[in-house]
N, C-alpha and C. Protein backbone atom coordinates (compact mmCIF):
# COMPACT_ATOMS: atom_id res chain seq x y z
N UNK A 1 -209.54 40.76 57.45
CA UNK A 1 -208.74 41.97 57.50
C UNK A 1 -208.51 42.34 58.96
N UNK A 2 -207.22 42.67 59.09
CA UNK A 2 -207.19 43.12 60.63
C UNK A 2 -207.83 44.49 60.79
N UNK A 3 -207.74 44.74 62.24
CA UNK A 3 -208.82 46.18 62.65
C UNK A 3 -207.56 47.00 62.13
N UNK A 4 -206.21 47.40 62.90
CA UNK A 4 -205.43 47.74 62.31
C UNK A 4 -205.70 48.65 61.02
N UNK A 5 -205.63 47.37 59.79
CA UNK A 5 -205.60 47.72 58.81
C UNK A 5 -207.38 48.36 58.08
N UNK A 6 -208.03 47.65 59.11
CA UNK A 6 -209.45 48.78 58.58
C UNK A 6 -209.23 50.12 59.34
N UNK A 7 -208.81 50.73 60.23
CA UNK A 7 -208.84 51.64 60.90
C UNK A 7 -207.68 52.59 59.57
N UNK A 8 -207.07 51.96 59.31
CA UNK A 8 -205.95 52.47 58.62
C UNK A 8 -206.63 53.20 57.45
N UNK A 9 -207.15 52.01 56.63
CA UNK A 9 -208.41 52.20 55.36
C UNK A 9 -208.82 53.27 55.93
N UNK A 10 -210.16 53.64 57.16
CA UNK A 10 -210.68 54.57 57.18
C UNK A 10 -210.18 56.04 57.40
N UNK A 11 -208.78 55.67 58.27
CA UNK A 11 -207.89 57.15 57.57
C UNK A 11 -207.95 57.75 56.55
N UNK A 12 -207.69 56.53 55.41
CA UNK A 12 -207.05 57.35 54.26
C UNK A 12 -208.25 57.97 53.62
N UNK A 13 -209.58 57.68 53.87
CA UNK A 13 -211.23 57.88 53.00
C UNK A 13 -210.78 59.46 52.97
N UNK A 14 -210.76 60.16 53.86
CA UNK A 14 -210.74 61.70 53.89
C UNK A 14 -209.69 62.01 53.18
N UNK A 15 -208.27 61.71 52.97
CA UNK A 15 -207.46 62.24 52.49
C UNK A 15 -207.88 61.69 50.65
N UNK A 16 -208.24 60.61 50.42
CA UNK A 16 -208.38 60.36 49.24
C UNK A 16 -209.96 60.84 48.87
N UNK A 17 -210.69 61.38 49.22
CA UNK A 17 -211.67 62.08 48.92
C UNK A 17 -211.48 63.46 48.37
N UNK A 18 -210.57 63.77 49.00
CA UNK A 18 -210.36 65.05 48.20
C UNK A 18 -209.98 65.65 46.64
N UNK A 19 -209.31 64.27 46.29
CA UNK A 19 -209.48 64.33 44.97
C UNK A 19 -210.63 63.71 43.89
N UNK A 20 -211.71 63.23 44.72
CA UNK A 20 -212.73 63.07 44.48
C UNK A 20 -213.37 64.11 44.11
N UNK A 21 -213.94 65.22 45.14
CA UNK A 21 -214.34 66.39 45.03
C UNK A 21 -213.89 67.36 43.98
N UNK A 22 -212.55 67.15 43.61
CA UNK A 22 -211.99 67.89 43.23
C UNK A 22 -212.20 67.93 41.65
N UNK A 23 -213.00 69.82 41.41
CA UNK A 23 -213.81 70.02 39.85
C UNK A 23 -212.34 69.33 38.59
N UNK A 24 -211.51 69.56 38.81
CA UNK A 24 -210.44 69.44 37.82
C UNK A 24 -209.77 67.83 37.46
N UNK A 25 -210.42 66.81 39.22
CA UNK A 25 -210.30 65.71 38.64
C UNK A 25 -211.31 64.94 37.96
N UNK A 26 -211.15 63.90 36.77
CA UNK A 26 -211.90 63.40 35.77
C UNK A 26 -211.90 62.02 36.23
N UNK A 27 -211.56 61.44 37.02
CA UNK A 27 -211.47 59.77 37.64
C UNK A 27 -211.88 59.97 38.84
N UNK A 28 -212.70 58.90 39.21
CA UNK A 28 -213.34 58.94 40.34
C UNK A 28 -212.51 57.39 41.27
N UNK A 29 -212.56 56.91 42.18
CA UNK A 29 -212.15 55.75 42.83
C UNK A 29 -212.93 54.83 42.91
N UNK A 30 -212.58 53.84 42.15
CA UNK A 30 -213.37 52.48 41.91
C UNK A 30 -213.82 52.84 40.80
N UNK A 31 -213.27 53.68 39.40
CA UNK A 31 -213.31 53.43 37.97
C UNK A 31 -212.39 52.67 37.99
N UNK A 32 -212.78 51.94 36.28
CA UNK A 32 -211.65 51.60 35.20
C UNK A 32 -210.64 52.52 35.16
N UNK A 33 -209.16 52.10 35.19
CA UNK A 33 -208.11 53.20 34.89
C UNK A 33 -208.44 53.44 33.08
N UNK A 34 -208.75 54.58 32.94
CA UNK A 34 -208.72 55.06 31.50
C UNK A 34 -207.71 54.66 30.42
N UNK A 35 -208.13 53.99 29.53
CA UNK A 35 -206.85 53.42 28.47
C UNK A 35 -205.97 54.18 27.81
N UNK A 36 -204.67 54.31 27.99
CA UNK A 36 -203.40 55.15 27.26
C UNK A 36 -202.69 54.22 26.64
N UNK A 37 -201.90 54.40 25.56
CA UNK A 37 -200.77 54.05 25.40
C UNK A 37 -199.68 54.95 25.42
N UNK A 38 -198.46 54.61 26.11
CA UNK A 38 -197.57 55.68 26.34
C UNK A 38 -195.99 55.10 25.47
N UNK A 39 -194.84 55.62 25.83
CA UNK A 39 -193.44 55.32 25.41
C UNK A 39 -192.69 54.99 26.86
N UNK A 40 -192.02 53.46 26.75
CA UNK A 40 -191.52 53.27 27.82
C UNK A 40 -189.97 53.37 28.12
N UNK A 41 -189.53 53.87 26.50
CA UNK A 41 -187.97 54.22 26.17
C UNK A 41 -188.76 54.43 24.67
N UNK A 42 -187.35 55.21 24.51
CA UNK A 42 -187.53 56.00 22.62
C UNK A 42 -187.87 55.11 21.80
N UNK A 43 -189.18 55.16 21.01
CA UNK A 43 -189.85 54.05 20.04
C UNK A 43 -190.28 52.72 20.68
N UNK A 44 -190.27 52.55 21.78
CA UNK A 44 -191.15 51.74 22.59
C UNK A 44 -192.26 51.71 22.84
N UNK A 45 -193.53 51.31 22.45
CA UNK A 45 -194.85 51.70 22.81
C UNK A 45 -195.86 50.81 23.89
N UNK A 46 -196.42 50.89 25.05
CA UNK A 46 -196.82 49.61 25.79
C UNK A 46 -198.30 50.67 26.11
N UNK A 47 -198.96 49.55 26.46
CA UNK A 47 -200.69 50.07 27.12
C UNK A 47 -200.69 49.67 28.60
N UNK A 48 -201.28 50.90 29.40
CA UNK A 48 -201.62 50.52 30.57
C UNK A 48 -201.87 49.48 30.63
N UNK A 49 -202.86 48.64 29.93
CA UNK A 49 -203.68 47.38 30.05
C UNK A 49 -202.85 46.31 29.99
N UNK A 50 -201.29 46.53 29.25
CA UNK A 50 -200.54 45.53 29.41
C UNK A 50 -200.07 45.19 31.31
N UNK A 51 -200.07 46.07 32.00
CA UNK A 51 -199.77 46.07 33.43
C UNK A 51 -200.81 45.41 34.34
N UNK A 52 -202.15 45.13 33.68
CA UNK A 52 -202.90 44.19 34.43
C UNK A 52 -202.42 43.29 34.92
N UNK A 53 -202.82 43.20 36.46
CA UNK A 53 -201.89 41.76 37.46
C UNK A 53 -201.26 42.60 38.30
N UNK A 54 -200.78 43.89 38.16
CA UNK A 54 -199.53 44.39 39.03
C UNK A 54 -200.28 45.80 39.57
N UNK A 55 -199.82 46.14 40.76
CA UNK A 55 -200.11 47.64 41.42
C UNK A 55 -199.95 48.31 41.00
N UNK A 56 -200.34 49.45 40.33
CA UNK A 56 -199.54 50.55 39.28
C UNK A 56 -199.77 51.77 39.83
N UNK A 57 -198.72 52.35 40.21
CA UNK A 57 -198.73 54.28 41.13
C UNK A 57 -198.53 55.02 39.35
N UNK A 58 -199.49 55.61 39.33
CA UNK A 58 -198.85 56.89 38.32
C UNK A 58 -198.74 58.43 39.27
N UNK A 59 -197.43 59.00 38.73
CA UNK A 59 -197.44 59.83 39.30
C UNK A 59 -197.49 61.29 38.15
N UNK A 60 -198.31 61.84 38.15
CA UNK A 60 -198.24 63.39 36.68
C UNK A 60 -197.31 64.01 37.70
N UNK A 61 -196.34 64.61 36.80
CA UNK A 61 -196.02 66.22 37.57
C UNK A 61 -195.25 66.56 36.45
N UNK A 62 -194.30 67.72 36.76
CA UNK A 62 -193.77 68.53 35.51
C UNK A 62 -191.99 68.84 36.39
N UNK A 63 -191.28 68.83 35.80
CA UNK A 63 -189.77 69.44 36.20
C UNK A 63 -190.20 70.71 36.84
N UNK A 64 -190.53 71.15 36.19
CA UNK A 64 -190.60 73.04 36.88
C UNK A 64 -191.11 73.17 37.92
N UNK A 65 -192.26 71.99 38.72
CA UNK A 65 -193.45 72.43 39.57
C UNK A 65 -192.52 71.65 41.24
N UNK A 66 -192.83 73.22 42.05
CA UNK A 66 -191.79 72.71 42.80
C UNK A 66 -192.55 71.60 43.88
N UNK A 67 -193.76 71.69 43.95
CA UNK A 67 -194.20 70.65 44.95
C UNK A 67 -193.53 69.12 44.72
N UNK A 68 -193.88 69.31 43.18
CA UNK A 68 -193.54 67.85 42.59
C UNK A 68 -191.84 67.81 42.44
N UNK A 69 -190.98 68.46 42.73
CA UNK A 69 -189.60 68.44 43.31
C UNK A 69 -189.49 68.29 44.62
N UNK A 70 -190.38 68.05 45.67
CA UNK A 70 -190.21 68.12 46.93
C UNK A 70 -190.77 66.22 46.55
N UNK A 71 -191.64 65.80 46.27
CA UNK A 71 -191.83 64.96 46.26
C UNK A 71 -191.12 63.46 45.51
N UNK A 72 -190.78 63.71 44.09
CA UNK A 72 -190.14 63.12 44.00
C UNK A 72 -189.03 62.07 44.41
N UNK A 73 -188.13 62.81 44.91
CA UNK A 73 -187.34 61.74 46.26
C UNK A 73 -187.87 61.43 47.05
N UNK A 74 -188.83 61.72 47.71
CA UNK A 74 -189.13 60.96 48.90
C UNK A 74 -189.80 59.58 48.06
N UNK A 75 -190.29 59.84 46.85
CA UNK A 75 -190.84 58.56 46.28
C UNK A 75 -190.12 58.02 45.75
N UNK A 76 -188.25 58.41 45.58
CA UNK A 76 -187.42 58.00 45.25
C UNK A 76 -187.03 56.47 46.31
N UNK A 77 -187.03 57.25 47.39
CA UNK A 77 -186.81 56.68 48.68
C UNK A 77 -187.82 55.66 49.55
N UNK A 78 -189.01 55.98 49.59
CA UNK A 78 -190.07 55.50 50.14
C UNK A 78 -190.71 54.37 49.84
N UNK A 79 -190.66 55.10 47.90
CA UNK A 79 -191.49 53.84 47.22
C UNK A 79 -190.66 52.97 45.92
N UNK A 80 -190.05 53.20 45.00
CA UNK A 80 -189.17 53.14 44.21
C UNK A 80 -188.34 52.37 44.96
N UNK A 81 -187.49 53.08 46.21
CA UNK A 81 -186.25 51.83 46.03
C UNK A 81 -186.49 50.99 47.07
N UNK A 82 -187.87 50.52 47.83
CA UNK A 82 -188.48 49.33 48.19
C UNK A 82 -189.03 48.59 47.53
N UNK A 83 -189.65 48.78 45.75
CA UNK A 83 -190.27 47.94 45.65
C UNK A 83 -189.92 47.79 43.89
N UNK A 84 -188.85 48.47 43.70
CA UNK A 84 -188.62 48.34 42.08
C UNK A 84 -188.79 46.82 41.84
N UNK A 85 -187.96 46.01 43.09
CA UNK A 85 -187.88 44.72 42.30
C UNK A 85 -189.00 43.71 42.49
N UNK A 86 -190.16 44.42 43.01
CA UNK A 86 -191.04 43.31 43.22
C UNK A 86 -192.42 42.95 42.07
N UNK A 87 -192.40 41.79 40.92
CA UNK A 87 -192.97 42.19 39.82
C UNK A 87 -194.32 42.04 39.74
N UNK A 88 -194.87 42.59 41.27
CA UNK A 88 -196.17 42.82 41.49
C UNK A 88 -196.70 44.40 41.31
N UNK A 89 -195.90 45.10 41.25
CA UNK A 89 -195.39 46.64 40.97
C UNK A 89 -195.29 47.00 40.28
N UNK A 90 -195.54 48.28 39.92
CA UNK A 90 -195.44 48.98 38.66
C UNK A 90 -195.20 50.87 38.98
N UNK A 91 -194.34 51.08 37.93
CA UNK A 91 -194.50 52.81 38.73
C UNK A 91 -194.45 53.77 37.65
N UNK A 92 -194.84 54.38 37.23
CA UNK A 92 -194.76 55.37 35.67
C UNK A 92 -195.24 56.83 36.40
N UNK A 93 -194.09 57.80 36.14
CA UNK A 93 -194.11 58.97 36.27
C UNK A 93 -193.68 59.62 34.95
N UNK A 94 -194.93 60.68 34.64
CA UNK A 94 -195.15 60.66 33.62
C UNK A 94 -194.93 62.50 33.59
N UNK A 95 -194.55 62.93 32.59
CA UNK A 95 -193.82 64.48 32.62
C UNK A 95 -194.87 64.89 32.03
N UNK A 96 -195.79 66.24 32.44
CA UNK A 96 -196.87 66.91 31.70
C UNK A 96 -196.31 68.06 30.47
N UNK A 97 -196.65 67.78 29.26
CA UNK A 97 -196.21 68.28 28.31
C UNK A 97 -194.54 68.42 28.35
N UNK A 98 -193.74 67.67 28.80
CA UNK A 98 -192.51 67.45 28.48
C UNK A 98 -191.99 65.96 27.77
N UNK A 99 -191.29 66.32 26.87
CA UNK A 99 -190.48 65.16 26.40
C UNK A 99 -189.14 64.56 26.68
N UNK A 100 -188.68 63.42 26.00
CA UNK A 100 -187.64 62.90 26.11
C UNK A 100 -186.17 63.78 26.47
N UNK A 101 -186.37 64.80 25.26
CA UNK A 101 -185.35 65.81 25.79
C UNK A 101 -184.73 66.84 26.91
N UNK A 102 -186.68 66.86 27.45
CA UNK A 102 -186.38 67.35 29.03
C UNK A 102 -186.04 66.60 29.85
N UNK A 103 -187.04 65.55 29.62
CA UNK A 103 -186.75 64.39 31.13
C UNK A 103 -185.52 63.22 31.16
N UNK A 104 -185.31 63.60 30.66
CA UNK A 104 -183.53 62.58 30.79
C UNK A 104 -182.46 63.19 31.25
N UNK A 105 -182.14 64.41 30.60
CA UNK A 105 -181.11 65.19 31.64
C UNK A 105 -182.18 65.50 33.26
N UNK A 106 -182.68 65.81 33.48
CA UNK A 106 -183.76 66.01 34.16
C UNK A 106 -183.38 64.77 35.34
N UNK A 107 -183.77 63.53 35.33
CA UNK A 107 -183.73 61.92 35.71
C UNK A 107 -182.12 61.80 36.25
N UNK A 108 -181.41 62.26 35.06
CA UNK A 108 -180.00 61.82 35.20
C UNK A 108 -178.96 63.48 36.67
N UNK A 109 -179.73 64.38 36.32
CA UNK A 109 -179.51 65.50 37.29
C UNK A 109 -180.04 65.62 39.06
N UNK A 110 -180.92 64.61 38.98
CA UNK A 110 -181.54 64.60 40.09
C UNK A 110 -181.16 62.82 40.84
N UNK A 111 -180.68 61.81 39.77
CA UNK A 111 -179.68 60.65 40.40
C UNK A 111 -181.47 59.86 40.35
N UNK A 112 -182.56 59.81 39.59
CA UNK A 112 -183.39 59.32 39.95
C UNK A 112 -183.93 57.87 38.95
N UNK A 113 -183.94 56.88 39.34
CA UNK A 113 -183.73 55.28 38.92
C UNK A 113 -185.12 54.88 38.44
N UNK A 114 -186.21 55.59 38.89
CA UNK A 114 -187.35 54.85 38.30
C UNK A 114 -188.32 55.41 37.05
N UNK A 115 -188.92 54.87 36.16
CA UNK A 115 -189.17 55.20 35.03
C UNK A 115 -189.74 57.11 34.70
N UNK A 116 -189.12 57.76 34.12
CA UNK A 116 -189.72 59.00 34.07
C UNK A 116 -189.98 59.20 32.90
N UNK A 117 -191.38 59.23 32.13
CA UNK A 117 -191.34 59.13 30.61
C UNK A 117 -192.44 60.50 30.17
N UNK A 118 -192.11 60.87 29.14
CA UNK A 118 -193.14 61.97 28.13
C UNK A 118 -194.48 61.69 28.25
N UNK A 119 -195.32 62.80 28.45
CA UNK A 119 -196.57 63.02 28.22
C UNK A 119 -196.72 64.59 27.28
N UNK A 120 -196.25 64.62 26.07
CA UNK A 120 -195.66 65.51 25.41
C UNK A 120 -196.75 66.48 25.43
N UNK A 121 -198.05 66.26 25.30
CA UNK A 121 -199.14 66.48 24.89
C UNK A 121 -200.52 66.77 25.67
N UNK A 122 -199.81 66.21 26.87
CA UNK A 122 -201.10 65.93 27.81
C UNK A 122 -202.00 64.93 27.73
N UNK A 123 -201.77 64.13 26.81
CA UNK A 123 -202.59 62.99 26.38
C UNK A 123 -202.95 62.30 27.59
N UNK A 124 -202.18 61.80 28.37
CA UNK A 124 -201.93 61.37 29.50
C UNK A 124 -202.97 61.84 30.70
N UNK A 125 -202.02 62.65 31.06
CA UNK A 125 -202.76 63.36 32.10
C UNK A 125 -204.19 63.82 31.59
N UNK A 126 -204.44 64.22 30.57
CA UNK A 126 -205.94 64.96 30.51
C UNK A 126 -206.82 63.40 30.17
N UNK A 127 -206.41 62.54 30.35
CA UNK A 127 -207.61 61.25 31.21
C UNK A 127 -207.78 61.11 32.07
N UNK A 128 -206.99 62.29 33.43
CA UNK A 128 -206.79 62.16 35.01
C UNK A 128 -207.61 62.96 35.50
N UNK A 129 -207.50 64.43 34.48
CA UNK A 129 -207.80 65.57 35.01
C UNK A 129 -207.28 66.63 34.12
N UNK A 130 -207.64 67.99 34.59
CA UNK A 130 -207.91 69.41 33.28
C UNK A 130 -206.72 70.24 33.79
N UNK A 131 -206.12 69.87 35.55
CA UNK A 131 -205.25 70.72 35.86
C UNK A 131 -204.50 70.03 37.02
N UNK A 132 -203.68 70.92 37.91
CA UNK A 132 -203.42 70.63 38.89
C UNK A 132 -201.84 69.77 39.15
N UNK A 133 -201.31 69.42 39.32
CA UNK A 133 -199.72 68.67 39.74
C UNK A 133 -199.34 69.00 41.29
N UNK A 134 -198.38 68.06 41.79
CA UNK A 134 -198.44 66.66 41.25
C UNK A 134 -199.72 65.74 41.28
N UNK A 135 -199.90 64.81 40.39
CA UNK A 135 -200.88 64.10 41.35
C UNK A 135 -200.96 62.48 41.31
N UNK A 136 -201.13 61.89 42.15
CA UNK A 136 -200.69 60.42 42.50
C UNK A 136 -202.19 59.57 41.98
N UNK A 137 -202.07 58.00 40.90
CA UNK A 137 -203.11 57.55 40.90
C UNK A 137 -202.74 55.71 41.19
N UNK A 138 -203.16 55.57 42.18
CA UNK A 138 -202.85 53.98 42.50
C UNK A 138 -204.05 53.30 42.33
N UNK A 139 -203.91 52.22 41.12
CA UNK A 139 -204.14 51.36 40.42
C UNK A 139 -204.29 49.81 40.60
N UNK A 140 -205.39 49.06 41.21
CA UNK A 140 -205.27 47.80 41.73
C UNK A 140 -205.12 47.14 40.71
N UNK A 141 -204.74 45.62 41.29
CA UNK A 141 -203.94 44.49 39.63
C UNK A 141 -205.44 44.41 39.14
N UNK A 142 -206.67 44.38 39.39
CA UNK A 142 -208.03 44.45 38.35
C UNK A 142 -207.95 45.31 37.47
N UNK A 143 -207.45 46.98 37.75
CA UNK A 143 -207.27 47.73 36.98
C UNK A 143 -208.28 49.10 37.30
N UNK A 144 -208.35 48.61 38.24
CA UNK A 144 -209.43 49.47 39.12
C UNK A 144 -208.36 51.09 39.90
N UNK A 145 -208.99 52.34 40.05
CA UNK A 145 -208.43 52.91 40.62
C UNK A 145 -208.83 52.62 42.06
N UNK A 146 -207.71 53.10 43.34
CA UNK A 146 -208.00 52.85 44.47
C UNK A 146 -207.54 54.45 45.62
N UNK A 147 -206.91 54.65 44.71
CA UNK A 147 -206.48 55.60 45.59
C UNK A 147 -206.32 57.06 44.29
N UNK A 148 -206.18 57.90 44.55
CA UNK A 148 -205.68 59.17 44.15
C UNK A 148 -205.36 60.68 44.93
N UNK A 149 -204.63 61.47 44.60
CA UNK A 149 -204.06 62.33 45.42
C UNK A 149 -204.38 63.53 44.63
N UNK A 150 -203.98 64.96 44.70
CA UNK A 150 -203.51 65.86 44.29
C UNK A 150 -202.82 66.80 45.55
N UNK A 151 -201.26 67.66 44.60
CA UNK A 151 -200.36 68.27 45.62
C UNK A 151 -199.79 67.05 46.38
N UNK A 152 -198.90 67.64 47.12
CA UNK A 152 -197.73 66.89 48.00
C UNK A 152 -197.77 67.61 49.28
N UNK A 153 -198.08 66.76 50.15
CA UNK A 153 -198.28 66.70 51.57
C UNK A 153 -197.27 65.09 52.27
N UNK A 154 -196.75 65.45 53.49
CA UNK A 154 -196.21 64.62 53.85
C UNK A 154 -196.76 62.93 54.18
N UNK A 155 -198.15 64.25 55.23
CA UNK A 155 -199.25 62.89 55.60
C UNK A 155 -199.68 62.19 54.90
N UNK A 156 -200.05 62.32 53.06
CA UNK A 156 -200.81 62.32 51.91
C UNK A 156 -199.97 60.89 51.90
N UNK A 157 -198.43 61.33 52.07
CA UNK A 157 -197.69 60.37 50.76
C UNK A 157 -197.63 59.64 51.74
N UNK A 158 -197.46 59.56 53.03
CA UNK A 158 -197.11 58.62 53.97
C UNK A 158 -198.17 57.37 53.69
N UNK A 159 -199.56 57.88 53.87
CA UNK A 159 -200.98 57.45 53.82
C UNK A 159 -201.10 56.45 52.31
N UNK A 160 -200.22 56.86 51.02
CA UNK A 160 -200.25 56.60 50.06
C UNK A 160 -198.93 55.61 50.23
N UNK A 161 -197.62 55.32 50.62
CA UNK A 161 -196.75 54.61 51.38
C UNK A 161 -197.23 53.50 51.77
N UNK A 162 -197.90 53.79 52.68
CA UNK A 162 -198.52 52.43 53.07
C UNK A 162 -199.65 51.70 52.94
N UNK A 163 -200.58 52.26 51.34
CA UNK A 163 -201.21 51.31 51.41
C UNK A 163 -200.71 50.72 50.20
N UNK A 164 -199.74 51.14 49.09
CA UNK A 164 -199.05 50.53 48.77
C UNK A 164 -197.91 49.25 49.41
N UNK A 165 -197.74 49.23 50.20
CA UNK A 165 -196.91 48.36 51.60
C UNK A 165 -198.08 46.97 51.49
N UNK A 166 -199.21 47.43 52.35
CA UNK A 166 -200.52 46.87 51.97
C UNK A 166 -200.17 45.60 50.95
N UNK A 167 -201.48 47.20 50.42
CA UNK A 167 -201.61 45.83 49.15
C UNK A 167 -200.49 44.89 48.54
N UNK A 168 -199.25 45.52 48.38
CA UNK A 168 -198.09 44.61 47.93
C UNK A 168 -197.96 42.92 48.68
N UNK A 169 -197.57 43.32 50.51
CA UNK A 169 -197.94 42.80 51.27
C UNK A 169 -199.26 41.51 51.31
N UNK A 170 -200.28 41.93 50.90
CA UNK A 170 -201.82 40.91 50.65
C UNK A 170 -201.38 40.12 49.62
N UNK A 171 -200.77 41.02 48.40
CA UNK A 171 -200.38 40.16 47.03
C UNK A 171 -199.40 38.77 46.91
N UNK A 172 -198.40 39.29 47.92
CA UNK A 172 -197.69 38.41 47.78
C UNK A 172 -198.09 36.87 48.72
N UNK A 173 -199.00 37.07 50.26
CA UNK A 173 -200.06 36.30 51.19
C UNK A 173 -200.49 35.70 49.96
N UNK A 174 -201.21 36.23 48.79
CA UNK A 174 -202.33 35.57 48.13
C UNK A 174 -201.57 34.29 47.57
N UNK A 175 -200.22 34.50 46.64
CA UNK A 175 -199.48 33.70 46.05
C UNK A 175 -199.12 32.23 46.68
């Protein structure tokens, strides 16, 4: 590993600690990602576990919550339209207690291309955590968590940017 990139690592320990600490999150870093099955279009059903092999960002947030409107595009921009096509990747943003009917006009109003699907119920999210939005959970191809966030900060997502870059980057070296 270059120093670089350990110096980098030890950046992010503090910023991703915080959702460690944090009473409301339920995943710690370096668990198993908790097993869901979700909808990946209307009557489509797939399991996290099917995404084993690939990087997987989940992102919770809700239409209404404006942090998670500040953020969105930039992950439109940042992360989404660098790496949709690479099928080491994976990205599921997942709507807290909203459905199909919100999040499609929703997707289609805001011009936004990468998967935005129902968590009608909270099913979802309450394997993450009891509260809180937005919040970011990056997922190594073992299935391991590696990173997690809560709220939207610039430095956060930047920090979260690139170690997605990273790891993508190592994945494709490994091949």
């Amino acid at each position: 590993m270059k120093l670089s990139h350990l110096l980098f690592l030890l950046f992010l320990l503090p910023l991703a600690s915080f959702a460690q600490d944090d009473a409301a999150t339920l995943t710690k870093i370096g668990d198993q990602v908790p097993q869901f099955s979700f909808e990946t279009e209307k009557g489509k059903t797939v399991n996290i576990s099917d995404y084993k092999g690939k990087l997987i960002l989940i992102n919770l947030f809700a239409t209404w919550c404006p942090p998670c409107n500040i953020e969105l595009p930039v992950m439109q921009k940042q992360i989404w339209d660098k790496h949709k096509n690479n099928p080491d990747f994976a990205l599921f943003v997942f709507g807290r207690e909203e459905g199909w009917d919100k999040l499609t006009p929703f997707k289609a109003k805001k011009g936004f291309t990468f998967p935005i699907l129902p968590d009608l119920n909270r099913g979802i999210f309450s394997k993450f955590a009891t509260q809180s939005i937005p919040r970011n959970v990056l997922i190594d191809q073992n299935g391991k968590i590696i990173y997690q966030s809560i709220g939207y900060s610039e430095k956060e997502f930047a920090a979260l940017t690139e170690l997605i870059d990273t790891k993508l980057k190592a994945a494709r070296k490994a091949k």
